[in-house]
Protein backbone atom coordinates (compact mmCIF):
# COMPACT_ATOMS: atom_id res chain seq x y z
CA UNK A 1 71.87 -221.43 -99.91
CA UNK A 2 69.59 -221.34 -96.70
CA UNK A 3 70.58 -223.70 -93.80
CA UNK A 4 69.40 -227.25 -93.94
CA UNK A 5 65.85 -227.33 -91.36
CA UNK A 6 67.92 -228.82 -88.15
CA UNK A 7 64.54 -228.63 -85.56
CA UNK A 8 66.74 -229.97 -82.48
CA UNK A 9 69.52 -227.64 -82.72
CA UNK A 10 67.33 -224.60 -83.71
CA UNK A 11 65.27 -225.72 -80.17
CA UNK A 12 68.76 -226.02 -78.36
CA UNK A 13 69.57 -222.42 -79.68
CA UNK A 14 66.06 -221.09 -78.89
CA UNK A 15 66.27 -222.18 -75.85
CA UNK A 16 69.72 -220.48 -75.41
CA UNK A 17 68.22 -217.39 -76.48
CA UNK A 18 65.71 -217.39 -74.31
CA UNK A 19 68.19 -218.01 -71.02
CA UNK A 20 70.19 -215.06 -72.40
CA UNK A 21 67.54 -213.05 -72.61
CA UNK A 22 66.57 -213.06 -68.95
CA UNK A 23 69.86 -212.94 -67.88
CA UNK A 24 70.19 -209.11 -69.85
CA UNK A 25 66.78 -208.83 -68.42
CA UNK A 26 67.76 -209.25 -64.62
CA UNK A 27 70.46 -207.07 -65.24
CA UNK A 28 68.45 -204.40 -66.86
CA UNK A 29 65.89 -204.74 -63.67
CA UNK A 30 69.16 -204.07 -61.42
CA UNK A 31 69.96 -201.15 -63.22
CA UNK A 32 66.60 -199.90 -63.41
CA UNK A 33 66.83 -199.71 -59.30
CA UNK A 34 69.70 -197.10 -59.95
CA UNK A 35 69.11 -195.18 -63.06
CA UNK A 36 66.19 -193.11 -64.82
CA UNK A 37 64.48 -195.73 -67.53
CA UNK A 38 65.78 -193.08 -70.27
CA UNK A 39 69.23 -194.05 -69.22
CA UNK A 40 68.60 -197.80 -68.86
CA UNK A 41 67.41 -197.77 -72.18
CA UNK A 42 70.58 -195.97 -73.75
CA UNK A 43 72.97 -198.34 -71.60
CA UNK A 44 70.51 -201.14 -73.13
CA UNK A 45 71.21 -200.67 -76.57
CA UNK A 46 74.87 -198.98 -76.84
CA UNK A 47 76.03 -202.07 -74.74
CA UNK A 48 74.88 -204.56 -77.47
CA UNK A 49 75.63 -202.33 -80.07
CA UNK A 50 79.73 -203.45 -80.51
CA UNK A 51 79.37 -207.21 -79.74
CA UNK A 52 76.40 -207.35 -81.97
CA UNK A 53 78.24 -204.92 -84.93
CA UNK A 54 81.52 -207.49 -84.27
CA UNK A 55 79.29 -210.73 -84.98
CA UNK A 56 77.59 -209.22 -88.23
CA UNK A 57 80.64 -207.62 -89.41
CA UNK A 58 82.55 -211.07 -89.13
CA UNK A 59 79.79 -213.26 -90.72
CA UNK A 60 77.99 -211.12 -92.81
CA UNK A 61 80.70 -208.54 -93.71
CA UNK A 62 79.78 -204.62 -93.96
CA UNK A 63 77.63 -204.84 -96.84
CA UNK A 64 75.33 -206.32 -95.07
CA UNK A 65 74.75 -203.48 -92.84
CA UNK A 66 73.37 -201.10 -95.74
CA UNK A 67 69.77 -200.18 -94.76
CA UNK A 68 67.29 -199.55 -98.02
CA UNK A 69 63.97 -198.04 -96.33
CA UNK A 70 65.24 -195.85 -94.10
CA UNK A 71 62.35 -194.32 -92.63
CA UNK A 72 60.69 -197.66 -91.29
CA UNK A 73 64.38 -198.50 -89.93
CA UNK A 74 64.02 -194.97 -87.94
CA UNK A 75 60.16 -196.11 -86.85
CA UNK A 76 61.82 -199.27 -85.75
CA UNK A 77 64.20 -197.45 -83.56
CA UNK A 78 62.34 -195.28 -81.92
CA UNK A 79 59.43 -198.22 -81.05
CA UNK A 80 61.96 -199.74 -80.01
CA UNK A 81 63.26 -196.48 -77.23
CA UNK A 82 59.34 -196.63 -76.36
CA UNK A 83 59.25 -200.61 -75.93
CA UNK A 84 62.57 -200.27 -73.84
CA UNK A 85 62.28 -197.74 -71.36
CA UNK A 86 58.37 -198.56 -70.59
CA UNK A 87 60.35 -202.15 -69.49
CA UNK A 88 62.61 -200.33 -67.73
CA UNK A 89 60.60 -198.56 -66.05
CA UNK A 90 58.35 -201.45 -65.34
CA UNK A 91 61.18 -203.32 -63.75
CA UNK A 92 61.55 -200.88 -61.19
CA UNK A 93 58.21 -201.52 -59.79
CA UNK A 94 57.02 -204.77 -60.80
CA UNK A 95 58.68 -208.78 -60.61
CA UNK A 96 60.72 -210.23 -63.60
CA UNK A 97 57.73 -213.22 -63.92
CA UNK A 98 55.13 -210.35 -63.72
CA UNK A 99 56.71 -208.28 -66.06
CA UNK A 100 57.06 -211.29 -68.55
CA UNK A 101 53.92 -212.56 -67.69
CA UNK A 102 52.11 -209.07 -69.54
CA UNK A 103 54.67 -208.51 -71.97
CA UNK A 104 53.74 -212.55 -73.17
CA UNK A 105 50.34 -210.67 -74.47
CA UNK A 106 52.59 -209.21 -77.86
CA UNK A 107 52.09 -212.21 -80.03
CA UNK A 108 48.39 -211.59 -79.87
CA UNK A 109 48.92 -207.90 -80.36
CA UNK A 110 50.67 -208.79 -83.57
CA UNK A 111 48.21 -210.93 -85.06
CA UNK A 112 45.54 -208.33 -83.94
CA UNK A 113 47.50 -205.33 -85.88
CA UNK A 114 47.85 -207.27 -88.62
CA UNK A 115 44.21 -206.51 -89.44
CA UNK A 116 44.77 -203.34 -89.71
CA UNK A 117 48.43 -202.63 -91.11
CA UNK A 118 48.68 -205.53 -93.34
CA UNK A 119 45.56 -206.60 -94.65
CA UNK A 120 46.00 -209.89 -93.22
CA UNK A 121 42.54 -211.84 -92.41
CA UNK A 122 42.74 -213.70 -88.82
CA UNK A 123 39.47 -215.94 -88.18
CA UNK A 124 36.96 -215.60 -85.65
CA UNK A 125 38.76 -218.94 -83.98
CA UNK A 126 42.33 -216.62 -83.64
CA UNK A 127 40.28 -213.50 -82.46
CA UNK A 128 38.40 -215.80 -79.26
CA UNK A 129 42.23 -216.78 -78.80
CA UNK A 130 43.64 -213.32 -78.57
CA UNK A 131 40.40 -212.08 -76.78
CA UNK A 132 41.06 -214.47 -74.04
CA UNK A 133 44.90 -213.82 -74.04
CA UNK A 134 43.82 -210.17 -72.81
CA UNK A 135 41.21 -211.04 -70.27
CA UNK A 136 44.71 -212.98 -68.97
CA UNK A 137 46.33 -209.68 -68.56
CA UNK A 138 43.27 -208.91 -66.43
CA UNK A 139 43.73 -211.63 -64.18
CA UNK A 140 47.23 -210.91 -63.73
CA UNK A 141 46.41 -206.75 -63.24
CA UNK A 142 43.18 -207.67 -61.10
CA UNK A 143 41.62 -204.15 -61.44
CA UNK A 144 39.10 -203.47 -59.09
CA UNK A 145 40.34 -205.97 -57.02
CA UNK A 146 43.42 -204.45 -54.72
CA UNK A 147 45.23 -205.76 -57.11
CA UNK A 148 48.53 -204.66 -59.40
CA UNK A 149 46.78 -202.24 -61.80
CA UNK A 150 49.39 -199.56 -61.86
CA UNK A 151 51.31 -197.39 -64.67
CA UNK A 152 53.76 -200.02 -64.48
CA UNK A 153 51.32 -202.74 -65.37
CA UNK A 154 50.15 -200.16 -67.79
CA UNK A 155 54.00 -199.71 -69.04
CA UNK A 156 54.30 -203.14 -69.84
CA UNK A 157 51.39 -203.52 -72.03
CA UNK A 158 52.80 -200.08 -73.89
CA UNK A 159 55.78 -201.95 -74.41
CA UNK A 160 54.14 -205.16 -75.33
CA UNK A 161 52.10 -202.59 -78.31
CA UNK A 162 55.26 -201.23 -79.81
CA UNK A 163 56.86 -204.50 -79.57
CA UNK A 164 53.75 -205.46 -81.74
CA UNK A 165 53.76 -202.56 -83.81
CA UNK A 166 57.54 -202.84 -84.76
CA UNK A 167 57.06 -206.72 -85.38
CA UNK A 168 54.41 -205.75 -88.13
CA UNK A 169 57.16 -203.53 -89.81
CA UNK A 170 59.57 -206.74 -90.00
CA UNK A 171 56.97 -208.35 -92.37
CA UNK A 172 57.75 -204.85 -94.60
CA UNK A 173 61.44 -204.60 -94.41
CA UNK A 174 62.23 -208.27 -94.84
CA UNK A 175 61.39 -207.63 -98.30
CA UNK A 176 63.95 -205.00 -98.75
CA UNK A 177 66.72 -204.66 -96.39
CA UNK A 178 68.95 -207.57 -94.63
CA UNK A 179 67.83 -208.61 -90.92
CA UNK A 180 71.68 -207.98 -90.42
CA UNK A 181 70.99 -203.90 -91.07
CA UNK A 182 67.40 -204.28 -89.58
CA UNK A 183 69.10 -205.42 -86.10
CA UNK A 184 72.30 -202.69 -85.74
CA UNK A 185 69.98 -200.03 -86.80
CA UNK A 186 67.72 -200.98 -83.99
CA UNK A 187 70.54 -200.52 -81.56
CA UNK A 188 71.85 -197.62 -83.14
CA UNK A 189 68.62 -195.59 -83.34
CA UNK A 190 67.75 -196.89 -79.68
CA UNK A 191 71.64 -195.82 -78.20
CA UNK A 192 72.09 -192.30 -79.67
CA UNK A 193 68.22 -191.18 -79.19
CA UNK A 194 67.46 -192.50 -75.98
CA UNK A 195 71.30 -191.02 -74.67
CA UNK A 196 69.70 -187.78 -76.12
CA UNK A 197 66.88 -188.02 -74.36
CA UNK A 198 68.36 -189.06 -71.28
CA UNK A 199 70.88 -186.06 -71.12
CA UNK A 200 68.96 -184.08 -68.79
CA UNK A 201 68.20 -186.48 -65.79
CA UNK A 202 71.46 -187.99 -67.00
CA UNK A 203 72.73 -190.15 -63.27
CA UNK A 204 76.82 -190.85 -63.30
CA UNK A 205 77.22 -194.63 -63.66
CA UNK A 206 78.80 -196.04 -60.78
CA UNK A 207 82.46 -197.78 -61.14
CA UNK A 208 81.00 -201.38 -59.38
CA UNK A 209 78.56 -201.04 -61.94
CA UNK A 210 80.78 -201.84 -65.71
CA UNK A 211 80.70 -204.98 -65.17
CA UNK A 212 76.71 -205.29 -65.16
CA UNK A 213 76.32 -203.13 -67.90
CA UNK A 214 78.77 -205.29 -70.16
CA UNK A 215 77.37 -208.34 -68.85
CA UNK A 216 73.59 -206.81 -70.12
CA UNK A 217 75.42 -205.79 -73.68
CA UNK A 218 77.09 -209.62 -74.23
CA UNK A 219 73.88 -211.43 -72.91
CA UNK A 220 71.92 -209.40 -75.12
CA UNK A 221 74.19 -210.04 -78.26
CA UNK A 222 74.80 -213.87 -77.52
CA UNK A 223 70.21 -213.49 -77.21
CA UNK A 224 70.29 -212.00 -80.70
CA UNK A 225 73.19 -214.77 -82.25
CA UNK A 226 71.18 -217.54 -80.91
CA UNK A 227 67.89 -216.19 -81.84
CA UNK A 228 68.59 -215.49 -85.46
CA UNK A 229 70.74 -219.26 -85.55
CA UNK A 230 67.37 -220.90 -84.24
CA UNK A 231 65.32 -219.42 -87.36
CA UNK A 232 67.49 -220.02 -89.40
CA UNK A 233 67.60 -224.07 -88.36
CA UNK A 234 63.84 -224.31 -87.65
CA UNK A 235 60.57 -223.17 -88.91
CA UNK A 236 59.20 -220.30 -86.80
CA UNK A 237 56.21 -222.34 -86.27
CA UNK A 238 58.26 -224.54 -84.27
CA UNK A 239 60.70 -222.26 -82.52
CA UNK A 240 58.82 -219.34 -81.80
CA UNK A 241 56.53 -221.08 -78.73
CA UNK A 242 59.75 -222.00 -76.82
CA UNK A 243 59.66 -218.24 -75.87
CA UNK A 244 57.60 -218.83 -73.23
CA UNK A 245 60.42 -220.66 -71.80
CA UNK A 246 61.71 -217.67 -70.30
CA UNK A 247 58.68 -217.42 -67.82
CA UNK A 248 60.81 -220.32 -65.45
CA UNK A 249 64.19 -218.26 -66.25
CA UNK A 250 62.74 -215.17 -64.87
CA UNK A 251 61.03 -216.57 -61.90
CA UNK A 252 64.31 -218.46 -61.05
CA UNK A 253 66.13 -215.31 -60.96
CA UNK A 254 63.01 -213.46 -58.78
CA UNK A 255 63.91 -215.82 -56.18
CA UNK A 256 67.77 -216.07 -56.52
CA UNK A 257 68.31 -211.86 -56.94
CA UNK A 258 65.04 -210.82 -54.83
CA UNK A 259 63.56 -213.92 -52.81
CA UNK A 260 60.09 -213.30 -54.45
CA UNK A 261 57.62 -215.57 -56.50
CA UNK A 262 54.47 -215.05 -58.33
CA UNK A 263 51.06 -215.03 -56.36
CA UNK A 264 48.26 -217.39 -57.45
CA UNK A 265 47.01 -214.46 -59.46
CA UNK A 266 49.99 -214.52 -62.22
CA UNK A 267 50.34 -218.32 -62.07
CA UNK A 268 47.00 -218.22 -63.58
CA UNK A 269 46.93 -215.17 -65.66
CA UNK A 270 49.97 -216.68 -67.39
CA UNK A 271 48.78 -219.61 -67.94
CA UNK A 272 45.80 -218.25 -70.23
CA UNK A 273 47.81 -216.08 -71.60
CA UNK A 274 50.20 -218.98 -72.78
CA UNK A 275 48.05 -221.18 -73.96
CA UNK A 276 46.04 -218.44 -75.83
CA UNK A 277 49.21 -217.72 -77.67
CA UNK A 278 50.13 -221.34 -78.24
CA UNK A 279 46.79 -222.07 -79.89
CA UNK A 280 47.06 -218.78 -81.69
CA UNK A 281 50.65 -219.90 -83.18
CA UNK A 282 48.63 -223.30 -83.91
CA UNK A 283 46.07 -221.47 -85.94
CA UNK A 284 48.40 -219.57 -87.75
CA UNK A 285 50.16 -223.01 -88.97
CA UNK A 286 46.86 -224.36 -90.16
CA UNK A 287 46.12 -221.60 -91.99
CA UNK A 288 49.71 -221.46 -93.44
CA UNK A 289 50.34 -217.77 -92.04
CA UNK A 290 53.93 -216.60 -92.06
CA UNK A 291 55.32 -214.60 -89.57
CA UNK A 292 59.00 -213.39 -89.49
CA UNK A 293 60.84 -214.36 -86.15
CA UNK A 294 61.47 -211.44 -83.88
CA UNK A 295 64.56 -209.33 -84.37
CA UNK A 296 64.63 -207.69 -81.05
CA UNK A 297 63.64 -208.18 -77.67
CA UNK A 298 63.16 -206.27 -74.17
């Protein structure tokens, strides 16, 4: 039997989620300062991997872990070595809120590849929204104008696309395979192909730095507890916008890990990104659309 709807303890866990989340993400940003993105991204999953493996294995049991399809579990994996190291290597060059404030553009992204790889119809009302959600990217980027327009802005909004494009295949293999096999598969795949990858410009970790790299692996599992306890309590409809709570996480850590805040440009360019994607989450209640709450995250 599903959980009974509990909409103030799935916000409290959301909200948990969300703090957890930018905790593994100022830890990735610290790591991407000392290591190639390749290797970030291996350390990023294969830390995860056993807290995450202990939780399903002690609530779901091992059955659970089966995979069905497992050629969209593979595509999963690797979108998800392409969404993690263009992070990491955004992080090396860009601001935690600046970084978030781009990657905030996937939720339009998703609705847009919908079109396209699920047949889904999306109104000329959510199509102004997501329109206007990128020209927000453009404010924040501010090409043209001496401002941030870089491969790391680029980076970002590559991650933000495979984010997207890995969403879309959620909507496929909920119908098959267990979000318990859909979420160690994504850290498998991501841990032994992006530690392949990274062999050749492979960088000894540093002794002082085990306990960052643990601390990355259990925020990022307690992230991935709380985020699947908060859909599981509350309709996605009603959890999913509290994501954008993470925008005052990460510019409280830019000024407690690196004294820095966002210029006018990114106050504003997130703003019209946010609201874009709050009306287009609006829209898509209206109009009764469905989507399945994310099972990863940068």
């Amino acid at each position: 039997m599903p959980p009974q709807r509990q909409p103030a303890r799935a916000a409290l866990w959301m909200l948990g989620a969300v703090a957890a989340f930018s905790l593994m993400d100022a830890a990735m940003k610290l790591l991407s300062a000392r290591y190639p993105p390749m290797q970030v991204t291996m350390l990023r999953g294969s830390a995860s991997l056993p807290f995450v493996l202990a939780w399903v294995l002690a609530t779901a049991g091992p059955r659970s872990l089966l995979p069905r399809r497992w050629g969209l579990q593979l595509l999963r994996g690797v979108l998800g070595i392409v969404m993690i190291f263009c992070f990491a290597y955004a992080l090396k060059r860009l601001s935690l809120s600046t970084a978030y404030t781009i990657y905030f553009v996937s939720p339009l992204l998703v609705a847009a590849l919908s079109v396209p790889l699920l047949g889904e119809r999306v109104g000329p009302r959510r199509w102004t929204a997501i329109a206007i959600g990128l020209a927000g990217v453009l404010v924040v980027l501010r090409p043209g104008m001496g401002g941030i327009v870089s491969l790391a802005g680029f980076m970002v909004l590559l991650a933000a696309l495979a984010y997207a494009i890995a969403s879309v295949t959620v909507s496929l293999l909920t119908r098959t395979d267990t979000p318990q096999s859909m979420v160690v598969c994504f850290l498998l795949v991501m841990a032994l192909g992006a530690g392949v990858l990274a062999a050749p410009d492979w960088t000894p970790l540093r002794a002082g730095d085990g306990w960052l790299i643990a601390g990355m692996g259990l925020a990022g599992a307690l992230g991935q507890v709380a985020l699947t306890r908060a859909f599981q309590l509350g309709e996605a409809s009603m959890v999913a916008p509290l994501e954008y709570t993470g925008l005052v996480w990460v510019i409280a850590w830019d000024w407690l890990l690196w004294t820095t805040l966002p210029d006018r440009a990114t106050w504003l360019g997130a703003a019209i990104i946010v609201a874009s994607g709050l009306y287009l989450m609006r829209r898509e209640r209206v109009k009764g659309v469905r989507a399945p709450g994310p099972l990863e995250h940068p």
